[in-house]
N, C-alpha and C. Protein backbone atom coordinates (compact mmCIF):
# COMPACT_ATOMS: atom_id res chain seq x y z
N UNK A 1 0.38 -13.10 -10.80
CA UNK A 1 0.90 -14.34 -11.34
C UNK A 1 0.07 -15.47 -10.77
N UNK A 2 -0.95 -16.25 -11.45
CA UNK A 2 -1.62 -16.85 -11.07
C UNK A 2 -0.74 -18.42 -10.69
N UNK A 3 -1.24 -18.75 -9.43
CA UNK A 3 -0.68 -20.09 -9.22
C UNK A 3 -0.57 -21.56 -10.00
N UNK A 4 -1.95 -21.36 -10.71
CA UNK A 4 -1.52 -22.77 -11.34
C UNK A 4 -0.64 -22.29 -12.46
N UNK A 5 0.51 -21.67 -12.69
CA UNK A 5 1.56 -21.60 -13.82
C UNK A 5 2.54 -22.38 -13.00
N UNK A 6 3.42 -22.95 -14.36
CA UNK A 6 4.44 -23.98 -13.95
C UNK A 6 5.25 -22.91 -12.69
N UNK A 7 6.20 -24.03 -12.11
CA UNK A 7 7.00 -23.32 -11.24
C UNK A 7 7.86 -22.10 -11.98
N UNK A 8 8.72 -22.73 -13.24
CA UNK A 8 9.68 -21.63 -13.63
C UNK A 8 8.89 -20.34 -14.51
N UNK A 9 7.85 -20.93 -14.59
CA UNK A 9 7.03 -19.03 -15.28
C UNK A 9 7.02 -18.28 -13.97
N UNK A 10 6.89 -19.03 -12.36
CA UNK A 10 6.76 -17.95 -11.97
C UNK A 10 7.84 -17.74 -11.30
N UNK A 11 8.38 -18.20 -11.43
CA UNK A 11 9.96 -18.09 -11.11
C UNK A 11 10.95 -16.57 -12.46
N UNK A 12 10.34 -17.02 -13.43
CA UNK A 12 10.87 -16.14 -14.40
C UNK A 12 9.95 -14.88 -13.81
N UNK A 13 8.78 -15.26 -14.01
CA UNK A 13 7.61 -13.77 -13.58
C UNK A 13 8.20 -12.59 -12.24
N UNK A 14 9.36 -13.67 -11.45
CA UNK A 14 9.23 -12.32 -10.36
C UNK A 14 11.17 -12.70 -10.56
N UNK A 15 12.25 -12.94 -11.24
CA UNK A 15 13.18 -12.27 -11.68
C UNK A 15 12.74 -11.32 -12.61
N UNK A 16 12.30 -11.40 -13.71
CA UNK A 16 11.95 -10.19 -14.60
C UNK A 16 11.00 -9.15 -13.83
N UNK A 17 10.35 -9.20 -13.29
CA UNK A 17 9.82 -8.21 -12.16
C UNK A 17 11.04 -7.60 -10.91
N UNK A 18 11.78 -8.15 -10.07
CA UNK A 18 12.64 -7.59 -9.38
C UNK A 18 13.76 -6.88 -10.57
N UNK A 19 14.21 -7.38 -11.81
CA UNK A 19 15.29 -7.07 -12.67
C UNK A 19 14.22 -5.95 -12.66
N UNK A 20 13.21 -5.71 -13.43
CA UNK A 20 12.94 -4.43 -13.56
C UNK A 20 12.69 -3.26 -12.79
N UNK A 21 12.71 -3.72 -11.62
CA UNK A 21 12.44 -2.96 -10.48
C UNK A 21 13.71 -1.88 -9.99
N UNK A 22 14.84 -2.53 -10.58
CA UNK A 22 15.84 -1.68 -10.30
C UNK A 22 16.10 -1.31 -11.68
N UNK A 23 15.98 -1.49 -12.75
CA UNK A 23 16.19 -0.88 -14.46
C UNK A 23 15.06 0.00 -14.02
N UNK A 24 14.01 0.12 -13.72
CA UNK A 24 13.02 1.21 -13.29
C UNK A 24 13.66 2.05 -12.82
N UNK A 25 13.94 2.17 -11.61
CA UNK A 25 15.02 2.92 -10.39
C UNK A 25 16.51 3.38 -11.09
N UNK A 26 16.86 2.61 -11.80
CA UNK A 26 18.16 3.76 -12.18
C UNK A 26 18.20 4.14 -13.41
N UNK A 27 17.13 3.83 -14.55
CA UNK A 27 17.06 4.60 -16.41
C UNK A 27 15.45 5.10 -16.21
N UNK A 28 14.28 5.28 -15.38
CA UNK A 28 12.99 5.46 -15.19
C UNK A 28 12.32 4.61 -15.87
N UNK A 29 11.27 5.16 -16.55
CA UNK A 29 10.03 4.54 -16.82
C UNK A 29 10.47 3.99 -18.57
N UNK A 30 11.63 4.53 -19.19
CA UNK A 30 12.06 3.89 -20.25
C UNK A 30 12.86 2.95 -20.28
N UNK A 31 12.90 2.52 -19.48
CA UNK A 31 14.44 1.29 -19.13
C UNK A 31 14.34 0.43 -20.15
N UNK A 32 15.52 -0.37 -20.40
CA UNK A 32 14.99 -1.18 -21.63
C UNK A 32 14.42 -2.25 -21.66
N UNK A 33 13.41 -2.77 -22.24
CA UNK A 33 13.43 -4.18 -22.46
C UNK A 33 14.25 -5.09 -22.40
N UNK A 34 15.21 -4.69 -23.60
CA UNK A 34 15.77 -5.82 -23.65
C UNK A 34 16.83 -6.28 -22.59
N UNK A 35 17.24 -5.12 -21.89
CA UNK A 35 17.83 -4.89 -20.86
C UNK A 35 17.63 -5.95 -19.91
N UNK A 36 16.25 -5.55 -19.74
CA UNK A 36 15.16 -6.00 -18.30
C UNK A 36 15.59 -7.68 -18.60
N UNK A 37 15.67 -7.96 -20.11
CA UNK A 37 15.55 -9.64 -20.29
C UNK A 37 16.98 -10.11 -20.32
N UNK A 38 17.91 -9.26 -20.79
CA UNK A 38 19.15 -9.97 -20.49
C UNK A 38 19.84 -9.73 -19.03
N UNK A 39 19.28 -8.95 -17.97
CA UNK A 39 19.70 -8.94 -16.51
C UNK A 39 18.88 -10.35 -15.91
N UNK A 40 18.27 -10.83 -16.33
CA UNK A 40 17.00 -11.16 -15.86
C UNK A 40 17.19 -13.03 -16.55
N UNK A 41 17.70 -13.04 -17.61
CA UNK A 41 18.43 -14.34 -18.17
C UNK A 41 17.14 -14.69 -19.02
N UNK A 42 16.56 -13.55 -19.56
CA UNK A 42 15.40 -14.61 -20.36
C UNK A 42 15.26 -14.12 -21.80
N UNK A 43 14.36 -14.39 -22.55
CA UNK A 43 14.50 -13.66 -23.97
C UNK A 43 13.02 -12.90 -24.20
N UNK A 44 13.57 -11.74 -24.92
CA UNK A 44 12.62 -11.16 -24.80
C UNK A 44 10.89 -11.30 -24.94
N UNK A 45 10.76 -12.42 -25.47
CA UNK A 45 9.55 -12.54 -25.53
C UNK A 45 9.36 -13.31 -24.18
N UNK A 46 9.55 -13.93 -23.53
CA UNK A 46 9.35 -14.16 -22.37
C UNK A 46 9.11 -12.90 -21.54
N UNK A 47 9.71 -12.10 -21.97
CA UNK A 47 9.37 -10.75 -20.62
C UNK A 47 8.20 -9.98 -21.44
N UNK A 48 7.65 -10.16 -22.51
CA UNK A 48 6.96 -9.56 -23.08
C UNK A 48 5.64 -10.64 -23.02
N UNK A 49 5.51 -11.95 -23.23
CA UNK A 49 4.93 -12.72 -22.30
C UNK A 49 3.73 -12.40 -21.02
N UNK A 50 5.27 -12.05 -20.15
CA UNK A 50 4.45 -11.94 -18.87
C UNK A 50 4.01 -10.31 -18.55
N UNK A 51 4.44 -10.09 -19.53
CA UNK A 51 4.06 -8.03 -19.62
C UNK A 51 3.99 -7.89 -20.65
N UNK A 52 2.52 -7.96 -21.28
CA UNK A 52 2.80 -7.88 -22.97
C UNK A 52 2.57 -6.39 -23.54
N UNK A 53 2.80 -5.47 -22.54
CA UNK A 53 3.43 -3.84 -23.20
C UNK A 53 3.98 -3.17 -21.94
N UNK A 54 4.52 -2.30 -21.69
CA UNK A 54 5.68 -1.66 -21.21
C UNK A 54 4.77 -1.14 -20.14
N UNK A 55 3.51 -0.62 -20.27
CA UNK A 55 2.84 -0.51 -19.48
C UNK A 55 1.98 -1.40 -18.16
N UNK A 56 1.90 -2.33 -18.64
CA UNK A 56 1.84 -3.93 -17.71
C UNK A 56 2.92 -3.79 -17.03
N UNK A 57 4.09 -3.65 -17.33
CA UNK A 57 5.28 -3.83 -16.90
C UNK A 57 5.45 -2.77 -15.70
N UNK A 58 5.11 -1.86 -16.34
CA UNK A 58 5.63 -0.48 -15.15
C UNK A 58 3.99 -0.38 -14.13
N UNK A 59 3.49 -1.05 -14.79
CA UNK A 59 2.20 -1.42 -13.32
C UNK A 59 2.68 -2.16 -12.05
N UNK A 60 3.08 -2.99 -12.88
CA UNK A 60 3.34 -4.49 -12.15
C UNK A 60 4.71 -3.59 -10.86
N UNK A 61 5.61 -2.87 -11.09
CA UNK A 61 6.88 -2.34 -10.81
C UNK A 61 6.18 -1.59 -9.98
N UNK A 62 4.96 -0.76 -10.29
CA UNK A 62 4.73 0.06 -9.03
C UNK A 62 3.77 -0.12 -8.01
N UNK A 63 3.48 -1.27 -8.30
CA UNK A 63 1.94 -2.06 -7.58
C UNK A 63 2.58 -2.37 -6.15
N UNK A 64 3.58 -2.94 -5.94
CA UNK A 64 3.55 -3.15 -4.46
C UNK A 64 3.79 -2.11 -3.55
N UNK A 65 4.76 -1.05 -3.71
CA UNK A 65 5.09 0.31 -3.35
C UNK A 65 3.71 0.97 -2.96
N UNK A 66 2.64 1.42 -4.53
CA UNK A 66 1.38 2.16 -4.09
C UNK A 66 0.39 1.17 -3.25
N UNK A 67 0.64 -0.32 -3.23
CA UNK A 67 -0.41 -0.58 -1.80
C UNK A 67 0.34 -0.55 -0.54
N UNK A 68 1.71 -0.62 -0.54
CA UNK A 68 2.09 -0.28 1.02
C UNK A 68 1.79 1.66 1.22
N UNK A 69 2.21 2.57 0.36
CA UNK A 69 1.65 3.80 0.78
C UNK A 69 0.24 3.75 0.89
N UNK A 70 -0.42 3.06 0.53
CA UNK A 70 -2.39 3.20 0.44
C UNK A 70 -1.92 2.58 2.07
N UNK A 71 -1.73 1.79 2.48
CA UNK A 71 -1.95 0.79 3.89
C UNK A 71 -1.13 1.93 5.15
N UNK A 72 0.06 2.65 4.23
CA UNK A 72 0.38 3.54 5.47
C UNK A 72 -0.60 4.59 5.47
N UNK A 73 -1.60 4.69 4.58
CA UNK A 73 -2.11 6.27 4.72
C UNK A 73 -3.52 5.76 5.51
N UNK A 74 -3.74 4.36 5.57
CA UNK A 74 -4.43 3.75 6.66
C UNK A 74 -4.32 3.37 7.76
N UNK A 75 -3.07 3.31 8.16
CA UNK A 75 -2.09 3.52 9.30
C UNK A 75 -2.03 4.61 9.93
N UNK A 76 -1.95 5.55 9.41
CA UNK A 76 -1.93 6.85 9.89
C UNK A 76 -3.35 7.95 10.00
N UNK A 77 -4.34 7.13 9.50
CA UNK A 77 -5.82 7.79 9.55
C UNK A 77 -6.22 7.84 11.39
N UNK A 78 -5.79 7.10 12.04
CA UNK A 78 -6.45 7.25 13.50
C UNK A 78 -5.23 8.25 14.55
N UNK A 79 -3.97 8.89 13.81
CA UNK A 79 -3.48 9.70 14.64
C UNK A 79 -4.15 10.82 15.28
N UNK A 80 -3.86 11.19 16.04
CA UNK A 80 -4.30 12.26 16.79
C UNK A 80 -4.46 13.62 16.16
N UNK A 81 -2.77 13.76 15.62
CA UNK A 81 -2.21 15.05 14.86
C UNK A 81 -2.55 14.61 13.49
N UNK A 82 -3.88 15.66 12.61
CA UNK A 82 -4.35 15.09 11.75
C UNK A 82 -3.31 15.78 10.95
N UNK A 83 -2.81 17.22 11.08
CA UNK A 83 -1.85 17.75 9.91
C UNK A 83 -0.48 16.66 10.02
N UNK A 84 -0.30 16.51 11.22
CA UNK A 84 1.74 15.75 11.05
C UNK A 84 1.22 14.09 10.28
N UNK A 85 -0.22 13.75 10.48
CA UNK A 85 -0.04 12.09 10.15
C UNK A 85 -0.80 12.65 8.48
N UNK A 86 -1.00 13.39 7.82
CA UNK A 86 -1.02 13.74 6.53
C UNK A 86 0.48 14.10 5.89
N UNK A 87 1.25 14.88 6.50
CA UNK A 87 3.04 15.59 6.37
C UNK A 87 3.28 14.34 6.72
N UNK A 88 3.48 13.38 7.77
CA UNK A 88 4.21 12.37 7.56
C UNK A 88 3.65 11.14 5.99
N UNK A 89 2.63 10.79 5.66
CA UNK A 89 2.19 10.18 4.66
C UNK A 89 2.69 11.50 3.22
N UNK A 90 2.35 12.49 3.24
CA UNK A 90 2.61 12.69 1.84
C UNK A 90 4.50 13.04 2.03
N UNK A 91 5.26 12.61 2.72
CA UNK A 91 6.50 12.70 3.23
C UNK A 91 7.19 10.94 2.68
N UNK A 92 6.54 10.17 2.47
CA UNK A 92 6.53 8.93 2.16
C UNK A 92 6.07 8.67 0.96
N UNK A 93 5.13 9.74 0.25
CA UNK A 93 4.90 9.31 -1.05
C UNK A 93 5.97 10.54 -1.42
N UNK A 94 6.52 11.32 -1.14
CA UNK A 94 7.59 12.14 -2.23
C UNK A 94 8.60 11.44 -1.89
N UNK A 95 9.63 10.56 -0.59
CA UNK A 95 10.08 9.55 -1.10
C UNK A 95 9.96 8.60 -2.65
N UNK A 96 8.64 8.03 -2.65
CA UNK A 96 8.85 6.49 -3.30
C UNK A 96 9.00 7.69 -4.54
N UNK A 97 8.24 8.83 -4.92
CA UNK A 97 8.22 9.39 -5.92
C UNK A 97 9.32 10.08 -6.65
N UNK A 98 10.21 10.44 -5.33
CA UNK A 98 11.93 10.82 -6.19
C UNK A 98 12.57 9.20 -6.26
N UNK A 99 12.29 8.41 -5.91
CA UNK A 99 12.89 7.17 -6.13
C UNK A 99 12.94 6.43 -7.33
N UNK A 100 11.18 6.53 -7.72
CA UNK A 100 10.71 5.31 -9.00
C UNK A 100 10.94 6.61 -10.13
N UNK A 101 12.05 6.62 -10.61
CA UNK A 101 12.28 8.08 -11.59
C UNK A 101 11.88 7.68 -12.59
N UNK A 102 10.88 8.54 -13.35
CA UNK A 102 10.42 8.40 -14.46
C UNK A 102 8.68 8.12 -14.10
N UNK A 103 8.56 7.50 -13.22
CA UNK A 103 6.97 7.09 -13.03
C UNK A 103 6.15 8.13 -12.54
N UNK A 104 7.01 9.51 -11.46
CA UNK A 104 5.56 10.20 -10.78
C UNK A 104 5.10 11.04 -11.50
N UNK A 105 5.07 11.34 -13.03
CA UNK A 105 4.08 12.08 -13.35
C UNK A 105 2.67 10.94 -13.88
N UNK A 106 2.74 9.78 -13.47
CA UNK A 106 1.93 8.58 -13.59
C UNK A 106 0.99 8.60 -12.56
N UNK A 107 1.82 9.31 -11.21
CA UNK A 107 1.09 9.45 -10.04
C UNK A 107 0.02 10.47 -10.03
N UNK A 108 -0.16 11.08 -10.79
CA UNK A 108 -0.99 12.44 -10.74
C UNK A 108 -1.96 12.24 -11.46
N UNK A 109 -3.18 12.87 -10.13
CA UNK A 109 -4.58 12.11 -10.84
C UNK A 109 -4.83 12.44 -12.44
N UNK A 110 -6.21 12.14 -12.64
CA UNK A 110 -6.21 12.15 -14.05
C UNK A 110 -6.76 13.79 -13.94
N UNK A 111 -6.75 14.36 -15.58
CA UNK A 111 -6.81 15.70 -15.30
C UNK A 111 -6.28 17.30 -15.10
N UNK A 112 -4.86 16.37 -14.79
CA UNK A 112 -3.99 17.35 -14.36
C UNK A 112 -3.02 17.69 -15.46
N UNK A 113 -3.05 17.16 -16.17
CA UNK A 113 -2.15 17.05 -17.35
C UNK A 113 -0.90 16.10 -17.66
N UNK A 114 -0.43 15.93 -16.37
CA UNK A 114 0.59 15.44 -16.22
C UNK A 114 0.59 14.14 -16.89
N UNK A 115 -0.35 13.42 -16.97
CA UNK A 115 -0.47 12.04 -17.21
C UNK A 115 -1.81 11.79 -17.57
N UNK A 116 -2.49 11.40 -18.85
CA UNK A 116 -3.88 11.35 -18.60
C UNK A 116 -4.59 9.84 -18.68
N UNK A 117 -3.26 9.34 -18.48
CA UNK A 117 -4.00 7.61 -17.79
C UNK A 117 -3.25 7.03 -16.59
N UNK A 118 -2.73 7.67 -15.98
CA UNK A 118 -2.64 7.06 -14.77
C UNK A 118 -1.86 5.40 -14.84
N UNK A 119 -0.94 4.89 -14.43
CA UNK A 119 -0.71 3.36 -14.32
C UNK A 119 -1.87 2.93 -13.51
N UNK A 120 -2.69 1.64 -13.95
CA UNK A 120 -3.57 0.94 -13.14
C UNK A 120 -4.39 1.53 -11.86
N UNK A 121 -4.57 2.79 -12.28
CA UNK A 121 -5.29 3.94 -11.66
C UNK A 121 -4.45 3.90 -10.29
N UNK A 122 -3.26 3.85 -9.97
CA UNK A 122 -2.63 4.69 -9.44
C UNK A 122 -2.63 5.59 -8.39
N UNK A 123 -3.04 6.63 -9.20
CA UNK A 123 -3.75 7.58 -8.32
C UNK A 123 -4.99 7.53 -7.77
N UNK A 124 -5.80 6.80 -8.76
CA UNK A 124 -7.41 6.71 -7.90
C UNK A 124 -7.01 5.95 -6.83
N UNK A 125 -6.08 4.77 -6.56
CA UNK A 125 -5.98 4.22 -5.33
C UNK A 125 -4.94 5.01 -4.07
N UNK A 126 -3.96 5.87 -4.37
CA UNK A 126 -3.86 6.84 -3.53
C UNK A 126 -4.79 7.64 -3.09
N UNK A 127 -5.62 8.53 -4.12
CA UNK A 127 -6.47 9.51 -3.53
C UNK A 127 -7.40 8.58 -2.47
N UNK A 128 -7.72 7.46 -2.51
CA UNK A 128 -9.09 6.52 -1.85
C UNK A 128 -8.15 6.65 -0.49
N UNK A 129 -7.20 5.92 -0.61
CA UNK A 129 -6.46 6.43 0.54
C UNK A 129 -5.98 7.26 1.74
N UNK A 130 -5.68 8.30 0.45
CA UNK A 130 -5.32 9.42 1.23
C UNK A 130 -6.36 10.70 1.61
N UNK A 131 -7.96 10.28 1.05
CA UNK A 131 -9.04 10.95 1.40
C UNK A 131 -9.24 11.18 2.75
N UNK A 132 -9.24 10.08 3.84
CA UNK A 132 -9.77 10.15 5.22
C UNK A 132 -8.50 11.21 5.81
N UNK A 133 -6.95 11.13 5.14
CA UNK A 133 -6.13 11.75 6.12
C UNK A 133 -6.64 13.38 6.02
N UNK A 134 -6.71 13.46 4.50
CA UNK A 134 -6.68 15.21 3.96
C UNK A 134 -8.12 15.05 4.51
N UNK A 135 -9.26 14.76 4.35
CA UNK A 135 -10.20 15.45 4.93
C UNK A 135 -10.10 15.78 6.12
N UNK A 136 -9.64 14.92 7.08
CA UNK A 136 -9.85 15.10 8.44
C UNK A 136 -8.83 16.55 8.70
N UNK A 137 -7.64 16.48 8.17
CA UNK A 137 -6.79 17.50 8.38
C UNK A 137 -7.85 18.78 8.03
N UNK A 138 -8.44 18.68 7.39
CA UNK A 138 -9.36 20.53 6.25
C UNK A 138 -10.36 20.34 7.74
N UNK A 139 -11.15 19.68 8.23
CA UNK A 139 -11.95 19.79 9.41
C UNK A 139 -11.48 20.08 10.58
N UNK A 140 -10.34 19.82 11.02
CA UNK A 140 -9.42 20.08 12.02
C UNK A 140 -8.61 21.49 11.96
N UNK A 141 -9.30 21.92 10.98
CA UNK A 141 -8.06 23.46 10.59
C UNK A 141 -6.97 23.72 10.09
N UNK A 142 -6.38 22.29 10.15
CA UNK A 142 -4.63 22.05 10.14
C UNK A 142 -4.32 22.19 8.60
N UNK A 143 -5.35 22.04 7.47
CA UNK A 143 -4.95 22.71 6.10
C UNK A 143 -6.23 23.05 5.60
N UNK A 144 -5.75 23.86 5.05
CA UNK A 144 -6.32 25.53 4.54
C UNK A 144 -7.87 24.65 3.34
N UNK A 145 -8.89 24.78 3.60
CA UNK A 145 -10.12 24.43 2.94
C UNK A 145 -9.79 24.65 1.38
N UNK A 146 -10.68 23.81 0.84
CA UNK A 146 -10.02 23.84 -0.79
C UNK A 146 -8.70 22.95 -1.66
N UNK A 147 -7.95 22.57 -0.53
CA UNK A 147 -6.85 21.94 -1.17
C UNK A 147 -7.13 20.89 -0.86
N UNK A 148 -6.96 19.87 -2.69
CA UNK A 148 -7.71 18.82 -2.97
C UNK A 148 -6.34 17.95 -2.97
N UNK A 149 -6.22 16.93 -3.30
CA UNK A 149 -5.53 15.52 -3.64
C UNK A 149 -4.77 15.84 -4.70
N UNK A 150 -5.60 16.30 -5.95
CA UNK A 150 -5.00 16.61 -6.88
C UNK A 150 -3.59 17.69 -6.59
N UNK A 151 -3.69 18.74 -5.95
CA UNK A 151 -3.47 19.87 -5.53
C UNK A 151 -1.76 19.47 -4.71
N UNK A 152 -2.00 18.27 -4.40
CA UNK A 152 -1.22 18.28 -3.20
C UNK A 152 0.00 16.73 -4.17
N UNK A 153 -0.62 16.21 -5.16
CA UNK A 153 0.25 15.71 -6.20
C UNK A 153 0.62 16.22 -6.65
N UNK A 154 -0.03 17.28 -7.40
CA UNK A 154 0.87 18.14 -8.36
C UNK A 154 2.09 18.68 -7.68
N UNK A 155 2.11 19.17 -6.51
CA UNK A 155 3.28 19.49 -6.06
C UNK A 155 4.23 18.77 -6.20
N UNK A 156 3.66 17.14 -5.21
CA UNK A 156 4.73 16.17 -5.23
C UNK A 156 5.23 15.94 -6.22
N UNK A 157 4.43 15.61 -7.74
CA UNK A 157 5.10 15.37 -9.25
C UNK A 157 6.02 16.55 -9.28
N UNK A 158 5.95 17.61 -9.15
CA UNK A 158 6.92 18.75 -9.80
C UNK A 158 7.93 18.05 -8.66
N UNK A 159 7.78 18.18 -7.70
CA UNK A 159 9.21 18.26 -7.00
C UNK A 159 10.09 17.23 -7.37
N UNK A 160 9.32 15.78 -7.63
CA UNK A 160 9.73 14.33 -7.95
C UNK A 160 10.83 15.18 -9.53
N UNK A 161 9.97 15.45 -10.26
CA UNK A 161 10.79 15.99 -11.35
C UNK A 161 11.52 16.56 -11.32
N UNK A 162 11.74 18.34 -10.76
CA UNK A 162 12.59 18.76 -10.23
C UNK A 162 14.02 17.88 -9.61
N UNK A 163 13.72 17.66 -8.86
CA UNK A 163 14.83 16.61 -8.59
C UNK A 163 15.55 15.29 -9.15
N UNK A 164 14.61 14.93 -10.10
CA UNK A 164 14.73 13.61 -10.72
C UNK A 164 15.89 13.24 -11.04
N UNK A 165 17.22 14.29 -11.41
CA UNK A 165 18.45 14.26 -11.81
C UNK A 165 19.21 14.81 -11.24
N UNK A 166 18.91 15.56 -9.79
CA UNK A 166 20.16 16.13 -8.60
C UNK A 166 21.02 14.96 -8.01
N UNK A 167 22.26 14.46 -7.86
CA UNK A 167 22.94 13.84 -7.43
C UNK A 167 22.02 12.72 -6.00
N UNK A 168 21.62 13.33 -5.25
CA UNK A 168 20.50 12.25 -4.29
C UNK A 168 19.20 13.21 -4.48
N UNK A 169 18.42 12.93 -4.97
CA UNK A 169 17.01 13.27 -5.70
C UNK A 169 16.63 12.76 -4.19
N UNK A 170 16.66 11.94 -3.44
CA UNK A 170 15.12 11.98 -2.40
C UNK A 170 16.34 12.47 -1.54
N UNK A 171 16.97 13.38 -0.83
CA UNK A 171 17.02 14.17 -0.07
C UNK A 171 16.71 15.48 -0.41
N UNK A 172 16.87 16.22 -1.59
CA UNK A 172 16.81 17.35 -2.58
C UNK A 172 14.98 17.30 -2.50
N UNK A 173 14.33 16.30 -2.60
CA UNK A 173 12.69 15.97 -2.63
C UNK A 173 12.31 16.32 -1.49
N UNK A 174 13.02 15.82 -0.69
CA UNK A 174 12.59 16.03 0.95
C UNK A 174 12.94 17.45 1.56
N UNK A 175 13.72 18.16 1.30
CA UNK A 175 13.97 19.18 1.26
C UNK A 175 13.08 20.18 0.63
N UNK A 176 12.68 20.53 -0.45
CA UNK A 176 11.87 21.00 -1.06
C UNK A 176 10.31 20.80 -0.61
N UNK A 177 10.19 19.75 -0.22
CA UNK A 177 8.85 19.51 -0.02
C UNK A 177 8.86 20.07 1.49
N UNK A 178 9.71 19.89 2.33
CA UNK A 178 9.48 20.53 3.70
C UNK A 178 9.45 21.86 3.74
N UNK A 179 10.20 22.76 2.14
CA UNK A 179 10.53 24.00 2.21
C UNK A 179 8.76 24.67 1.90
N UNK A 180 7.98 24.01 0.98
CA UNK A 180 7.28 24.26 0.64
C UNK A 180 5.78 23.75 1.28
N UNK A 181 5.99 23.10 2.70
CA UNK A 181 5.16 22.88 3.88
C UNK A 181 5.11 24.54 4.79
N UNK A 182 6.40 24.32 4.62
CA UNK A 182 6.62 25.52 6.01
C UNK A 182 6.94 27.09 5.14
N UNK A 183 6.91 26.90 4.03
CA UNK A 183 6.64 27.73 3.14
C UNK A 183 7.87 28.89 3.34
N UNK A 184 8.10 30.32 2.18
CA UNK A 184 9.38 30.88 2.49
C UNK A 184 9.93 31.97 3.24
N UNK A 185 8.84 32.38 3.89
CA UNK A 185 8.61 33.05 4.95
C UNK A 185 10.02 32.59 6.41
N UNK A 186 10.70 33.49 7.07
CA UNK A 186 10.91 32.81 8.41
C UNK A 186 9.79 32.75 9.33
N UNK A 187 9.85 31.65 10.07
CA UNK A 187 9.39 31.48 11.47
C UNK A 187 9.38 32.49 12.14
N UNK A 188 8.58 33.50 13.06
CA UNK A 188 8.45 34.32 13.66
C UNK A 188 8.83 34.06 15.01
């Protein structure tokens, strides 16, 4: 939202952005428009305006979320424990990912099927991210050579889905994803 706009565009620009932020979070990535504009007190062309397709919109909704995970997965690049500070970061993106329901098959690079445009590349700015943790972990031993970025979304998207409709989806996420760290084997 560029600054020189009057005060109330950007005043409207980030109610219709927070309104959608939770119409995101509890109907997914179809929430309604018109919804978004009557929580939000504006008319629809005003929200269409400042998001002039649904896709602007669900950028804009997931843009601050994927640069705080890009900044934690830079946060966590100088730990010691290269496998726990990778498990703790992709432990934080299957959070936001059972959360923003409807968006994580958006998260998955391009390629995979899941999605073959990505929101506002998305994923290319996770993977940039999350490159220094997973490499360092594959050099350190701590995960198995070969398993790529892609590899390690796809999981997270299935599980995000999987769960997308269990009564608390990010504990059911978190669960699953730890089941499938420590894999189904017992501990010896």
């Amino acid at each position: 939202m560029p600054a020189s706009q009057r005060a109330d565009a950007r005043r409207n620009h980030a109610r219709i952005l927070a309104v959608a932020e939770e119409e995101v979070a509890a109907h997914g990535a179809d929430a309604s428009l018109e919804q978004i504009a009557r929580v939000a007190g504006v008319g629809s062309a005003t929200v269409r305006r400042h998001f002039p397709t649904r896709r602007a919109l669900l950028e804009a909704v997931s843009q601050s979320r994927i640069e705080a995970l890009c900044d934690r997965a830079r946060d966590l690049a100088g730990e010691a424990d290269s496998r726990g500070a990778l498990l703790d970061w992709l432990s934080e993106v299957v959070a936001y990912s059972a959360s923003a329901r409807g968006l994580a098959p958006v998260l998955a690079p391009e390629g995979t099927g899941l999605d073959p445009a990505p929101l506002d590349g998305c994923s290319r700015k996770l993977e940039a991210a999350a490159d220094p943790l997973l490499g360092r972990a594959v050099r350190d031993g701590a995960v198995a050579e070969g398993v790529t970025f892609a590899d390690l979304m796809g999981l997270i998207v299935g599980i995000a889905l999987a769960t997308e409709h269990d009564p608390d989806p990010a504990a059911q996420a978190d669960r699953l994803f730890r089941l499938a760290v420590a894999g189904l084997s017992p501990q010896a």
